[in-house]
Protein backbone atom coordinates (compact mmCIF):
# COMPACT_ATOMS: atom_id res chain seq x y z
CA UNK A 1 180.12 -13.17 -78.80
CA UNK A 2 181.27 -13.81 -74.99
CA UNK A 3 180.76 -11.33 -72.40
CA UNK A 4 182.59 -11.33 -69.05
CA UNK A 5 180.27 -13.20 -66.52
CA UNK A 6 180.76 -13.61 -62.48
CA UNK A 7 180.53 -17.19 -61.63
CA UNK A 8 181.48 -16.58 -58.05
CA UNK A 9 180.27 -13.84 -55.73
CA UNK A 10 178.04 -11.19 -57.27
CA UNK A 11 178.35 -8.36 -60.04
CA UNK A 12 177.78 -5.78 -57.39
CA UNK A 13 180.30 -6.38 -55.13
CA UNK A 14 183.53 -3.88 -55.41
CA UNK A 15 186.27 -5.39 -57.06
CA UNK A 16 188.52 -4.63 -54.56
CA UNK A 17 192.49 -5.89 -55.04
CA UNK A 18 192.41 -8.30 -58.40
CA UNK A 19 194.65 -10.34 -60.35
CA UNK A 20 194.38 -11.81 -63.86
CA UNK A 21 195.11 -15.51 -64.28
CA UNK A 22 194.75 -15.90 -67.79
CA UNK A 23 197.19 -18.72 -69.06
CA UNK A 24 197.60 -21.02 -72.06
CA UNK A 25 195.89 -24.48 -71.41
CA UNK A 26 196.70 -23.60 -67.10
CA UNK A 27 194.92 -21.77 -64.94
CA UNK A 28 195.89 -23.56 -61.74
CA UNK A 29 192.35 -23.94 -61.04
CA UNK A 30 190.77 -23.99 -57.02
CA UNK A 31 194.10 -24.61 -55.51
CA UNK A 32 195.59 -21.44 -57.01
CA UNK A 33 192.03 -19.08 -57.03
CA UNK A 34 192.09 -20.23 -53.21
CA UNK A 35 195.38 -18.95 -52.80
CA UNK A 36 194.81 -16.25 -54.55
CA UNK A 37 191.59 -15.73 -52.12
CA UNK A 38 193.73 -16.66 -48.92
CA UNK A 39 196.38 -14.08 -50.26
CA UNK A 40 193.77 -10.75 -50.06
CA UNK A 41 193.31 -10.59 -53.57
CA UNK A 42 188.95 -10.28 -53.77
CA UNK A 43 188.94 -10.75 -57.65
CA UNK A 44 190.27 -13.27 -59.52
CA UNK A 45 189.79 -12.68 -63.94
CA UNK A 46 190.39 -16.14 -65.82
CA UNK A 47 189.73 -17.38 -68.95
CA UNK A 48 188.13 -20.59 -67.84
CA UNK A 49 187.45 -22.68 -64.82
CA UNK A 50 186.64 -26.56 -64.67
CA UNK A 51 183.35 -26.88 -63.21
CA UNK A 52 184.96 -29.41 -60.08
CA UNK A 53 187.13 -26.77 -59.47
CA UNK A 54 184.52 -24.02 -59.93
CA UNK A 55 182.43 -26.40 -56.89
CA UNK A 56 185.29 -26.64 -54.67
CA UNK A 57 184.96 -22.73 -54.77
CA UNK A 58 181.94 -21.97 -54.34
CA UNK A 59 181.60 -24.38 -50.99
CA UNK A 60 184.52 -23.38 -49.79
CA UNK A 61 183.80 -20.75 -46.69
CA UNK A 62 187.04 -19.09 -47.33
CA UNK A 63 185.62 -17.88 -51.33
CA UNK A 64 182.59 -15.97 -49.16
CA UNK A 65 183.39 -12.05 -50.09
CA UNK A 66 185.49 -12.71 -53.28
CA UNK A 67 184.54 -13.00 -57.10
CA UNK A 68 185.57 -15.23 -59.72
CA UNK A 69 185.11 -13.37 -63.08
CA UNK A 70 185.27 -15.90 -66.05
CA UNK A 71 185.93 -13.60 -69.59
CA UNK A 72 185.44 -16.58 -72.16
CA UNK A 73 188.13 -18.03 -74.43
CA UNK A 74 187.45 -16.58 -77.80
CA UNK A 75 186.77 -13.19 -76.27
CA UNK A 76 190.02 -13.48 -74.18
CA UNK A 77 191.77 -14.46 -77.44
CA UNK A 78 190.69 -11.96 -78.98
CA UNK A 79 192.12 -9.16 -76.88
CA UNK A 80 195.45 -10.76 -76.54
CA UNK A 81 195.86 -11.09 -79.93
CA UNK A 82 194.95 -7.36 -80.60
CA UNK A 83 197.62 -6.47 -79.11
CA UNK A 84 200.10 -8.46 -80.95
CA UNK A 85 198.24 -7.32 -84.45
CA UNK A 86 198.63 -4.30 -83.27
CA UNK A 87 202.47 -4.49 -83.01
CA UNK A 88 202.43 -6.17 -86.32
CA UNK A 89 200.10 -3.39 -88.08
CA UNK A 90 202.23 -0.64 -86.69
CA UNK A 91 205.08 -1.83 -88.62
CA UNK A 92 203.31 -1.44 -91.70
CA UNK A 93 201.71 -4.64 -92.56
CA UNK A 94 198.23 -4.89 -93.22
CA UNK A 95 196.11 -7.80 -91.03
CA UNK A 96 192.52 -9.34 -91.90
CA UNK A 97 191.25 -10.56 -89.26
CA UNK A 98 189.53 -13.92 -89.63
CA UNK A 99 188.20 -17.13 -87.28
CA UNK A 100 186.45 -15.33 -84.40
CA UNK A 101 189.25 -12.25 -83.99
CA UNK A 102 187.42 -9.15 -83.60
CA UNK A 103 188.97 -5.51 -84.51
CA UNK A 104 189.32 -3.68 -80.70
């Protein structure tokens, strides 16, 4: 099991204004989290960050004040993928859940 961890600022700072840049395989690493800094967004959520681009963050000036929360892939997974059992289940059909997806 994965939990949620910051990997940039600190757990007790607010959250503030935050986006979610979970994608498939693309997260658009420092240049977007940056940007995403830059734009007055203090909380970035993402799957996964490559540790050069996790560097460039964390000595960048501009990160000071804002939080890069990394949720873990097979935890991430899992949640997106609740929601599309869910869909599935409410139409009836019955789902085991197997390879690392966990029940919400």
């Amino acid at each position: 099991l994965t939990r949620p961890e910051v990997w940039l600022g600190s757990p007790e700072q607010l959250l503030g204004r935050y986006t979610v840049a979970i994608a498939g395989g693309l997260n658009g690493g420092y240049p977007a989290f940056s940007r995403y800094f830059g734009a007055g967004i203090d909380t970035v959520f993402t799957m996964h960050v490559a540790d050069p681009d996790l560097l460039r963050l964390r000595a960048d000036p501009a990160s000071d004040g804002h939080a890069l929360v990394v949720t873990g892939h097979m935890a991430t997974d899992s949640i997106g993928i609740n929601r599309v059992i869910a869909g599935i289940e409410e139409q009836g059909v019955a789902v085991v859940r197997t390879s690392g997806i966990v029940g919400s």
